[in-house]
PDB file of N, CA and C in Angstrom:
ATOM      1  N   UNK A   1    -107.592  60.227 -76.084  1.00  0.00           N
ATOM      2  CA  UNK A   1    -106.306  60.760 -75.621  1.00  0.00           C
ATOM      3  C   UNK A   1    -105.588  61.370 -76.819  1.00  0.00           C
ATOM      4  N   UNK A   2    -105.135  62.519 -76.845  1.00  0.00           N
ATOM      5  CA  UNK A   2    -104.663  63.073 -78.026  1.00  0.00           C
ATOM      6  C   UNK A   2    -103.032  62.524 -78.070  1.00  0.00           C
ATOM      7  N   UNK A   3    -102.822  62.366 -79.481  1.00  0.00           N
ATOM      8  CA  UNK A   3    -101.569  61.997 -79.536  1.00  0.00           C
ATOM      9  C   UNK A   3    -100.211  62.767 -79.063  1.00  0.00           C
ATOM     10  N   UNK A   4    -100.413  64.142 -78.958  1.00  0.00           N
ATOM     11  CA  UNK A   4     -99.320  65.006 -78.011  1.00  0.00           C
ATOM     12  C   UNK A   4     -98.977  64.630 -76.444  1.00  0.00           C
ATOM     13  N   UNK A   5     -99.850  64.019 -76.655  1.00  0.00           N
ATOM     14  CA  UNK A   5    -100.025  63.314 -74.590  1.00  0.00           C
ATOM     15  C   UNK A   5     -99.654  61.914 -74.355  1.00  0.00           C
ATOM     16  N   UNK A   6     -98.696  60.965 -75.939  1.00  0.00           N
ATOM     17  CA  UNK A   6     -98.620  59.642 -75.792  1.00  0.00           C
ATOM     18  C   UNK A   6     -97.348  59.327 -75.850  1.00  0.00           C
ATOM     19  N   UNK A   7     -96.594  58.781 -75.964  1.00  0.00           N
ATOM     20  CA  UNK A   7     -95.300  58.593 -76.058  1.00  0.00           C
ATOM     21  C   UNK A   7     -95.581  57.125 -76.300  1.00  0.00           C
ATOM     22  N   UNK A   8     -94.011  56.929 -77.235  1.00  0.00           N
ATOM     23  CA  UNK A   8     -94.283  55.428 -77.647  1.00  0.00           C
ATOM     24  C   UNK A   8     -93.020  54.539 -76.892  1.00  0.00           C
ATOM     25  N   UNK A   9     -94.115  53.888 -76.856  1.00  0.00           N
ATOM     26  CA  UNK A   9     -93.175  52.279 -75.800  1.00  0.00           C
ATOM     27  C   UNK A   9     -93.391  50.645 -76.634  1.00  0.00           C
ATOM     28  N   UNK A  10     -92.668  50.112 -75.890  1.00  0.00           N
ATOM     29  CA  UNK A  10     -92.319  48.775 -76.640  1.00  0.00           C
ATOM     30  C   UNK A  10     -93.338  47.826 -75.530  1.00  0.00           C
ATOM     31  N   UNK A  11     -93.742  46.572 -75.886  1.00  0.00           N
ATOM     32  CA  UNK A  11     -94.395  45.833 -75.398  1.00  0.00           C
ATOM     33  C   UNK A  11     -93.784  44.908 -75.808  1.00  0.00           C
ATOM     34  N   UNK A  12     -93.435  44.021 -74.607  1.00  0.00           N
ATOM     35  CA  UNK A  12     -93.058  42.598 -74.947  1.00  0.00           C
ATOM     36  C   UNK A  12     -92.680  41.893 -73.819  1.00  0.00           C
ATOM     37  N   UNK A  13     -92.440  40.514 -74.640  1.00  0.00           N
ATOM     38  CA  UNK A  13     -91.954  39.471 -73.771  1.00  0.00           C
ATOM     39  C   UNK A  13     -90.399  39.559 -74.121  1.00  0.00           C
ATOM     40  N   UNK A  14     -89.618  38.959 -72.601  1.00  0.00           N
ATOM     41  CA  UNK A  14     -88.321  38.254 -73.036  1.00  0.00           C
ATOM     42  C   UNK A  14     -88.009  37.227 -72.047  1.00  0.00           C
ATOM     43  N   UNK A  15     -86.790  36.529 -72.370  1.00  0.00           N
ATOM     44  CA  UNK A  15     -86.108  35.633 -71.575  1.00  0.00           C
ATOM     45  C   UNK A  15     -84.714  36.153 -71.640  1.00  0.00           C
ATOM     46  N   UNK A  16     -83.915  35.604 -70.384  1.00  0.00           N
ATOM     47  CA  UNK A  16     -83.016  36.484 -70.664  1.00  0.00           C
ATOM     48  C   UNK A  16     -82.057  35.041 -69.558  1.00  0.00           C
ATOM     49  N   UNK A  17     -80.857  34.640 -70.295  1.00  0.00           N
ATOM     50  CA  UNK A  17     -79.803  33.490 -69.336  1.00  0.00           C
ATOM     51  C   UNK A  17     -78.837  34.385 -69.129  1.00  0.00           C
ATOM     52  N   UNK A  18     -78.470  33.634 -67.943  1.00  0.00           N
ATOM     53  CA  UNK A  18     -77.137  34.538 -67.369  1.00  0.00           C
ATOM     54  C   UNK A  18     -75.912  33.762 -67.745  1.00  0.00           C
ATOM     55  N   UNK A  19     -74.852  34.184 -67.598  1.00  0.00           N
ATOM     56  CA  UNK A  19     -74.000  33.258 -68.437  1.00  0.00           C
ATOM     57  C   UNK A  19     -73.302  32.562 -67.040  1.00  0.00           C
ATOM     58  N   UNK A  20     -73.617  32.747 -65.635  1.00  0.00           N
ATOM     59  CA  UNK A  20     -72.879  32.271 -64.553  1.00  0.00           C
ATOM     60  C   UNK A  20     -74.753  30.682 -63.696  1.00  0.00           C
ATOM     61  N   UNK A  21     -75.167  30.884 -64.912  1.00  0.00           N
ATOM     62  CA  UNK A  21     -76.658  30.394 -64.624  1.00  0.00           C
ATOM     63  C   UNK A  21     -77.752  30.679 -64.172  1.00  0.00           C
ATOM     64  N   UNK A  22     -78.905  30.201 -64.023  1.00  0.00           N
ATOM     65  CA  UNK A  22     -79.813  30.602 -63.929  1.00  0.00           C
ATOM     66  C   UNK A  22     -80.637  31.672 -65.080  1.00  0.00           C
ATOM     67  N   UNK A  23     -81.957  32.548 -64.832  1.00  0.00           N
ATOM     68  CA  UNK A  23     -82.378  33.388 -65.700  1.00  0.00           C
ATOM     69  C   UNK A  23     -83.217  33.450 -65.433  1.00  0.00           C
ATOM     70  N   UNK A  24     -84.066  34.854 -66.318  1.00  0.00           N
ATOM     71  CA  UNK A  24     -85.280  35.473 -65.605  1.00  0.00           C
ATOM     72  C   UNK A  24     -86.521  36.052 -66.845  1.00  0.00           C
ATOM     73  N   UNK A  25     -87.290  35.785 -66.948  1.00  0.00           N
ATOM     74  CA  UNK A  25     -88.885  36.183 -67.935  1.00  0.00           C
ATOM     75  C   UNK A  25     -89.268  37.454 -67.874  1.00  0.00           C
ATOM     76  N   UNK A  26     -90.039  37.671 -68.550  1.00  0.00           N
ATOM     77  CA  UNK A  26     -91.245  38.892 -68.394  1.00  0.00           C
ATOM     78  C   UNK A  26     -91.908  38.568 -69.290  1.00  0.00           C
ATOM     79  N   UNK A  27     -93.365  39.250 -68.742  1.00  0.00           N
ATOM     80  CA  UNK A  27     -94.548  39.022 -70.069  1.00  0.00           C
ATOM     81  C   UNK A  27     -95.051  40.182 -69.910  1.00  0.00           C
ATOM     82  N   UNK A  28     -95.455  41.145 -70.944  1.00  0.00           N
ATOM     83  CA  UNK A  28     -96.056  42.279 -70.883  1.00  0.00           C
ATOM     84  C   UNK A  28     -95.036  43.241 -70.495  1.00  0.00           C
ATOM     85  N   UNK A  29     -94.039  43.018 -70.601  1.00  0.00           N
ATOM     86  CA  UNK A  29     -93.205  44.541 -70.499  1.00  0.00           C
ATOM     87  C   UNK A  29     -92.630  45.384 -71.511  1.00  0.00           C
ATOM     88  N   UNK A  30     -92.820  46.967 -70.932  1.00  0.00           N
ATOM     89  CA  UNK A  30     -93.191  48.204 -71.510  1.00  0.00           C
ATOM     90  C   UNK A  30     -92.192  48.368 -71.212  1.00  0.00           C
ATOM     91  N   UNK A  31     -91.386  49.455 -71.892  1.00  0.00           N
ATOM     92  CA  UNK A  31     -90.293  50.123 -72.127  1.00  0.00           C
ATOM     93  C   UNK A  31     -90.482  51.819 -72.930  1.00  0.00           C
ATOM     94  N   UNK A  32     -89.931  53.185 -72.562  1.00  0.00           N
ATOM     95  CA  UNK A  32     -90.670  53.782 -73.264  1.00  0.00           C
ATOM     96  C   UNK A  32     -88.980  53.964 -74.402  1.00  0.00           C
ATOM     97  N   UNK A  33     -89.180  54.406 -75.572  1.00  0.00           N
ATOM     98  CA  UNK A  33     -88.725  54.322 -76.820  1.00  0.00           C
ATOM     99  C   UNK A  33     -89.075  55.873 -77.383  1.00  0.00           C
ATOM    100  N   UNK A  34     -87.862  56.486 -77.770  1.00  0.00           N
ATOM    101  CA  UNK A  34     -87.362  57.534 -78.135  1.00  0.00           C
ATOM    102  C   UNK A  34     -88.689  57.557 -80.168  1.00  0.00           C
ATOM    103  N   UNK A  35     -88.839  56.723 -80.762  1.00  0.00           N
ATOM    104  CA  UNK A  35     -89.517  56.709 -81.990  1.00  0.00           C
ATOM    105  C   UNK A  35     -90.184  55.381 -82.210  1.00  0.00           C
ATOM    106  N   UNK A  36     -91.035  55.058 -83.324  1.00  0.00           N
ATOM    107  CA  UNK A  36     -91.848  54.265 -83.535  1.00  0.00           C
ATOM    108  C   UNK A  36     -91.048  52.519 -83.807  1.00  0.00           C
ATOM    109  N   UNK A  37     -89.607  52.576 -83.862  1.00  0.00           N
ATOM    110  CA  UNK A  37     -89.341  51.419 -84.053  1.00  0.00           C
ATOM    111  C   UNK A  37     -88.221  50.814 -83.140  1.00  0.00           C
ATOM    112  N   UNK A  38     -87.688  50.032 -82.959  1.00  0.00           N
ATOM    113  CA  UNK A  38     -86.489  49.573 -82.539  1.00  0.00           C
ATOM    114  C   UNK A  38     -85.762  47.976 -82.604  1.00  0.00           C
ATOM    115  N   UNK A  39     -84.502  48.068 -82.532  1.00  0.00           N
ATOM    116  CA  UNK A  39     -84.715  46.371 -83.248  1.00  0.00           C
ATOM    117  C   UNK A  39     -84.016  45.389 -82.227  1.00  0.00           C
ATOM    118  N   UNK A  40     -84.775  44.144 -82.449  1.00  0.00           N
ATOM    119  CA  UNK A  40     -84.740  43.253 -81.049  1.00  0.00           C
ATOM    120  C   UNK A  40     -83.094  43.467 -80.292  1.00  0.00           C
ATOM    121  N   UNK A  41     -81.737  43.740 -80.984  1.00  0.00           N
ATOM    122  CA  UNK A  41     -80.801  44.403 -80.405  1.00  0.00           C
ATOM    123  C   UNK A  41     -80.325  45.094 -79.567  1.00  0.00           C
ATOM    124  N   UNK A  42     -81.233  46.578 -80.120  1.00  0.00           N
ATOM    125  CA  UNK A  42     -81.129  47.161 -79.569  1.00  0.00           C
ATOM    126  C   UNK A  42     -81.939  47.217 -78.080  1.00  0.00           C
ATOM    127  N   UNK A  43     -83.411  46.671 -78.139  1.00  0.00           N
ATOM    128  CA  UNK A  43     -84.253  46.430 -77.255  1.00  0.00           C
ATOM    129  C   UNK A  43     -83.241  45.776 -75.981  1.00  0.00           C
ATOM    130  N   UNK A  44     -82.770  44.595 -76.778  1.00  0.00           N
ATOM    131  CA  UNK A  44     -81.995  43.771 -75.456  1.00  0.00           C
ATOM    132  C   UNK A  44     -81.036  44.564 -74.656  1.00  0.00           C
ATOM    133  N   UNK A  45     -80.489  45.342 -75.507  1.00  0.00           N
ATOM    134  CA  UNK A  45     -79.252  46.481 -74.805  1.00  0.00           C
ATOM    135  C   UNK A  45     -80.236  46.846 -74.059  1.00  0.00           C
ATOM    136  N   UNK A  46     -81.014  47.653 -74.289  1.00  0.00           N
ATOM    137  CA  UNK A  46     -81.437  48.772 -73.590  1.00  0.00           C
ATOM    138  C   UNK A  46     -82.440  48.008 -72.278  1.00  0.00           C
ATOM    139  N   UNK A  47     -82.932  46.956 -72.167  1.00  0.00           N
ATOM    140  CA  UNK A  47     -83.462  46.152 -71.223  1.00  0.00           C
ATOM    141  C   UNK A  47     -82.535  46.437 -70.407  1.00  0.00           C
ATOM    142  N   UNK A  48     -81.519  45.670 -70.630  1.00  0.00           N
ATOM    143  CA  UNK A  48     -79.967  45.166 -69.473  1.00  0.00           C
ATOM    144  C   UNK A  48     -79.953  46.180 -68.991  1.00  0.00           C
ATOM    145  N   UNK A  49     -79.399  47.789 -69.736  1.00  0.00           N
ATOM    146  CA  UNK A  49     -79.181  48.444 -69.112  1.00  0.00           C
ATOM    147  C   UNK A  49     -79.857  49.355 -68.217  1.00  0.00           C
ATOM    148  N   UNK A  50     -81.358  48.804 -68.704  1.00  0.00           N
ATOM    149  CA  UNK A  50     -82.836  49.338 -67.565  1.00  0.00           C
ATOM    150  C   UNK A  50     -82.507  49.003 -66.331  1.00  0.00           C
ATOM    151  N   UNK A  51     -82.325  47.291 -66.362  1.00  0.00           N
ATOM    152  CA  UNK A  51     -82.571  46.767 -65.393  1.00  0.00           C
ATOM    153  C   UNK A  51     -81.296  46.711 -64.723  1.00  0.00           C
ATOM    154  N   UNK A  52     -80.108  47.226 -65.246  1.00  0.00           N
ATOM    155  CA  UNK A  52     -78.932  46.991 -64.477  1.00  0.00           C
ATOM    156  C   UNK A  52     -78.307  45.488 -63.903  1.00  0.00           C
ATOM    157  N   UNK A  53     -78.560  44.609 -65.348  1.00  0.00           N
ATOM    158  CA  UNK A  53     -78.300  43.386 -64.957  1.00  0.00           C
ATOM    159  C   UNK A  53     -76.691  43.147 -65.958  1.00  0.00           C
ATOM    160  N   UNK A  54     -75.935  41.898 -64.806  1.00  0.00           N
ATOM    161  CA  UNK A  54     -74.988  41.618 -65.152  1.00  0.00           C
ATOM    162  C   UNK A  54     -74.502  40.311 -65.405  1.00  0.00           C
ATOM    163  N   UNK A  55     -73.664  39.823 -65.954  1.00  0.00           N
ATOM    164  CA  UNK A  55     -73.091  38.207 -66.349  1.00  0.00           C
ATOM    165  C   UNK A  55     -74.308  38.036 -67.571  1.00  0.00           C
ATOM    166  N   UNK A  56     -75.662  38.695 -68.558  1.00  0.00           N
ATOM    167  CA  UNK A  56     -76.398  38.765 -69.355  1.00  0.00           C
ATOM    168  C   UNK A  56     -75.221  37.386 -70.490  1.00  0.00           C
ATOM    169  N   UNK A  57     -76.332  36.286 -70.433  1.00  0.00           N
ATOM    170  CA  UNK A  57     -75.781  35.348 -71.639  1.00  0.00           C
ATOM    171  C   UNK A  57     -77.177  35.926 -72.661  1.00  0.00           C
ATOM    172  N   UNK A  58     -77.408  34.898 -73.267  1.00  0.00           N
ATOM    173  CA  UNK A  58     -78.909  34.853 -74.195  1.00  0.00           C
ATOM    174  C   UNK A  58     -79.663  35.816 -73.631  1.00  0.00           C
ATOM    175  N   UNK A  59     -80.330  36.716 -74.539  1.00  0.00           N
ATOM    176  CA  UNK A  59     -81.283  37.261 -74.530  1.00  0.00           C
ATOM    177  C   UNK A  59     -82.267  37.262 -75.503  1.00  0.00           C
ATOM    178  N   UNK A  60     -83.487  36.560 -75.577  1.00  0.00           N
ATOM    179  CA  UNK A  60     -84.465  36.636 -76.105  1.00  0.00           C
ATOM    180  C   UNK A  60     -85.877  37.939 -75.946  1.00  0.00           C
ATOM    181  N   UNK A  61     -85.785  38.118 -77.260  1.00  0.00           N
ATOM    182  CA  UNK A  61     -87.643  39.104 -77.356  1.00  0.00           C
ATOM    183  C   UNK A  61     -88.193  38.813 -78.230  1.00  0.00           C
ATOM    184  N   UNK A  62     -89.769  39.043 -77.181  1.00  0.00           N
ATOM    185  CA  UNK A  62     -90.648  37.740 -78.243  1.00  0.00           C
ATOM    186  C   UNK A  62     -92.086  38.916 -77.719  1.00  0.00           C
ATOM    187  N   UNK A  63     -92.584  38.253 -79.167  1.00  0.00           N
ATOM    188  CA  UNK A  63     -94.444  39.394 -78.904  1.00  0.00           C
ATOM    189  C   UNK A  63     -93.972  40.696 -78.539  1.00  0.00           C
ATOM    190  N   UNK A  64     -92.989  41.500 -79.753  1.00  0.00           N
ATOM    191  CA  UNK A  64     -92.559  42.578 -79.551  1.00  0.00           C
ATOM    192  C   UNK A  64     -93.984  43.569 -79.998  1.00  0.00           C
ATOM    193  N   UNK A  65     -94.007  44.905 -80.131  1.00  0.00           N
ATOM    194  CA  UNK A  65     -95.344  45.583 -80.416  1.00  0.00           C
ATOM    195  C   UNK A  65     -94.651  47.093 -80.080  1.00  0.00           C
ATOM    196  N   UNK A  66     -94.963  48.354 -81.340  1.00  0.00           N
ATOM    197  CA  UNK A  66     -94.917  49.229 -80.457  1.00  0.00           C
ATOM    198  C   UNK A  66     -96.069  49.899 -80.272  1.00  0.00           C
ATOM    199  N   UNK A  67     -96.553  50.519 -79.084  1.00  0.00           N
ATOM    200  CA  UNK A  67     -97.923  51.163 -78.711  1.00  0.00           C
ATOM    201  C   UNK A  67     -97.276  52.978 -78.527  1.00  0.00           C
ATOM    202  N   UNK A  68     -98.977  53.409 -78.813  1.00  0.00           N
ATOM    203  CA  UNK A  68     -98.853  54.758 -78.467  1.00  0.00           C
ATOM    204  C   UNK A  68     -99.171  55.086 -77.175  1.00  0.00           C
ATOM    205  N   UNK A  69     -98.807  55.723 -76.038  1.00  0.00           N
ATOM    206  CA  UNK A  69     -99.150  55.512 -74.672  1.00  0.00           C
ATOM    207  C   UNK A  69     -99.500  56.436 -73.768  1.00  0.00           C
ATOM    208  N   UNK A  70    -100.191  57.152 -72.515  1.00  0.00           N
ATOM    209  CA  UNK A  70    -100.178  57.988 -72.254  1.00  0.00           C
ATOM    210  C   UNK A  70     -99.351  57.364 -70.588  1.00  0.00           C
ATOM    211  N   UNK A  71     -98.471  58.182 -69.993  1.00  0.00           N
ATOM    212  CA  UNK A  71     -98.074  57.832 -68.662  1.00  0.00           C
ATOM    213  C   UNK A  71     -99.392  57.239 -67.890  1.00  0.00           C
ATOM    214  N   UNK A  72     -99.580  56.314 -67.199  1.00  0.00           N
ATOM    215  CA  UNK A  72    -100.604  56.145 -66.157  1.00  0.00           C
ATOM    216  C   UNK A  72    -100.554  56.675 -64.717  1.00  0.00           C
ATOM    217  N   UNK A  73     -99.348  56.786 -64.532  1.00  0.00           N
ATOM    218  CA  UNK A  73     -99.174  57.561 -63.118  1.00  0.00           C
ATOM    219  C   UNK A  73     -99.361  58.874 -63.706  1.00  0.00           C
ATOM    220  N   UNK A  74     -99.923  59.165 -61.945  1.00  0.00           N
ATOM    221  CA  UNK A  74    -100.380  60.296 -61.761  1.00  0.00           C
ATOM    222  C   UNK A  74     -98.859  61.502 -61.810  1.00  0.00           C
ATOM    223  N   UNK A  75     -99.033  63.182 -62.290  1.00  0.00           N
ATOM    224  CA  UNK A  75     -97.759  63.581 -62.161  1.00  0.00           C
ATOM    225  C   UNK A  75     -98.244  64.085 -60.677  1.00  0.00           C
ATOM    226  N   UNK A  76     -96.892  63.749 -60.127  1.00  0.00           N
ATOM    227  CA  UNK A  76     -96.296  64.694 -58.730  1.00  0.00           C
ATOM    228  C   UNK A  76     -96.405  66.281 -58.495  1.00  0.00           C
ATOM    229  N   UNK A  77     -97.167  66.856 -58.088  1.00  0.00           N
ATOM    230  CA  UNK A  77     -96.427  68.351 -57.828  1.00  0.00           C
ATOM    231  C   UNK A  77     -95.790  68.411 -56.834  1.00  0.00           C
ATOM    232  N   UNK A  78     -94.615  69.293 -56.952  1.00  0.00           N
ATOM    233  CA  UNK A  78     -94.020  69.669 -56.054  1.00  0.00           C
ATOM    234  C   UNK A  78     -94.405  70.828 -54.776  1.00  0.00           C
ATOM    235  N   UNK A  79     -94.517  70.974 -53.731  1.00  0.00           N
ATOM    236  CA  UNK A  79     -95.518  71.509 -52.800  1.00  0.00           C
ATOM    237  C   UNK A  79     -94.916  73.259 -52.574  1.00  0.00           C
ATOM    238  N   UNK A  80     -93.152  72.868 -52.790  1.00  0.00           N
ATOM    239  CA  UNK A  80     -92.631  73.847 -52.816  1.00  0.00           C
ATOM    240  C   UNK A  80     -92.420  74.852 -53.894  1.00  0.00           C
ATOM    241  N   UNK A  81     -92.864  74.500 -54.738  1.00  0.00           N
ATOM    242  CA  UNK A  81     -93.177  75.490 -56.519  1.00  0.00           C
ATOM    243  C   UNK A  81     -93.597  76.542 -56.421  1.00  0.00           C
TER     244      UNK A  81
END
């Protein structure tokens, strides 16, 4: 896969408490990322605001990684083009 065709994403785990209780995991989640680095901070911002979650207490990221990636979905054409 040539590198013009990859875009880089984050791999990881997190945990994440709500501050009204309860909370929620992931293992293996991808995120795609504007350059090769980002820092667990910013990651957490940008999770929340993926996922559009609210009352966010603790947020943990763990087995962070960044990969080079190619989309796996297929692209859409549009029929009307």
């Amino acid at each position: 896969m040539a590198e013009q065709n990859c875009e880089h994403r984050v791999l990881f785990d997190f945990e994440i408490d709500f501050s009204n209780g309860g909370g929620i995991q992931g293992q293996g989640f991808r995120l795609d990322i504007q350059s090769g680095d980002i820092s667990d901070g910013a990651l957490a911002d940008y999770l929340i605001e993926d996922m559009r979650l609210l009352m966010v207490g603790e947020v943990r990221i763990l087995n962070k990684s960044i990969i080079l990636e190619g989309h796996k979905r297929d692209v859409v054409q549009d029929s009307n083009a």
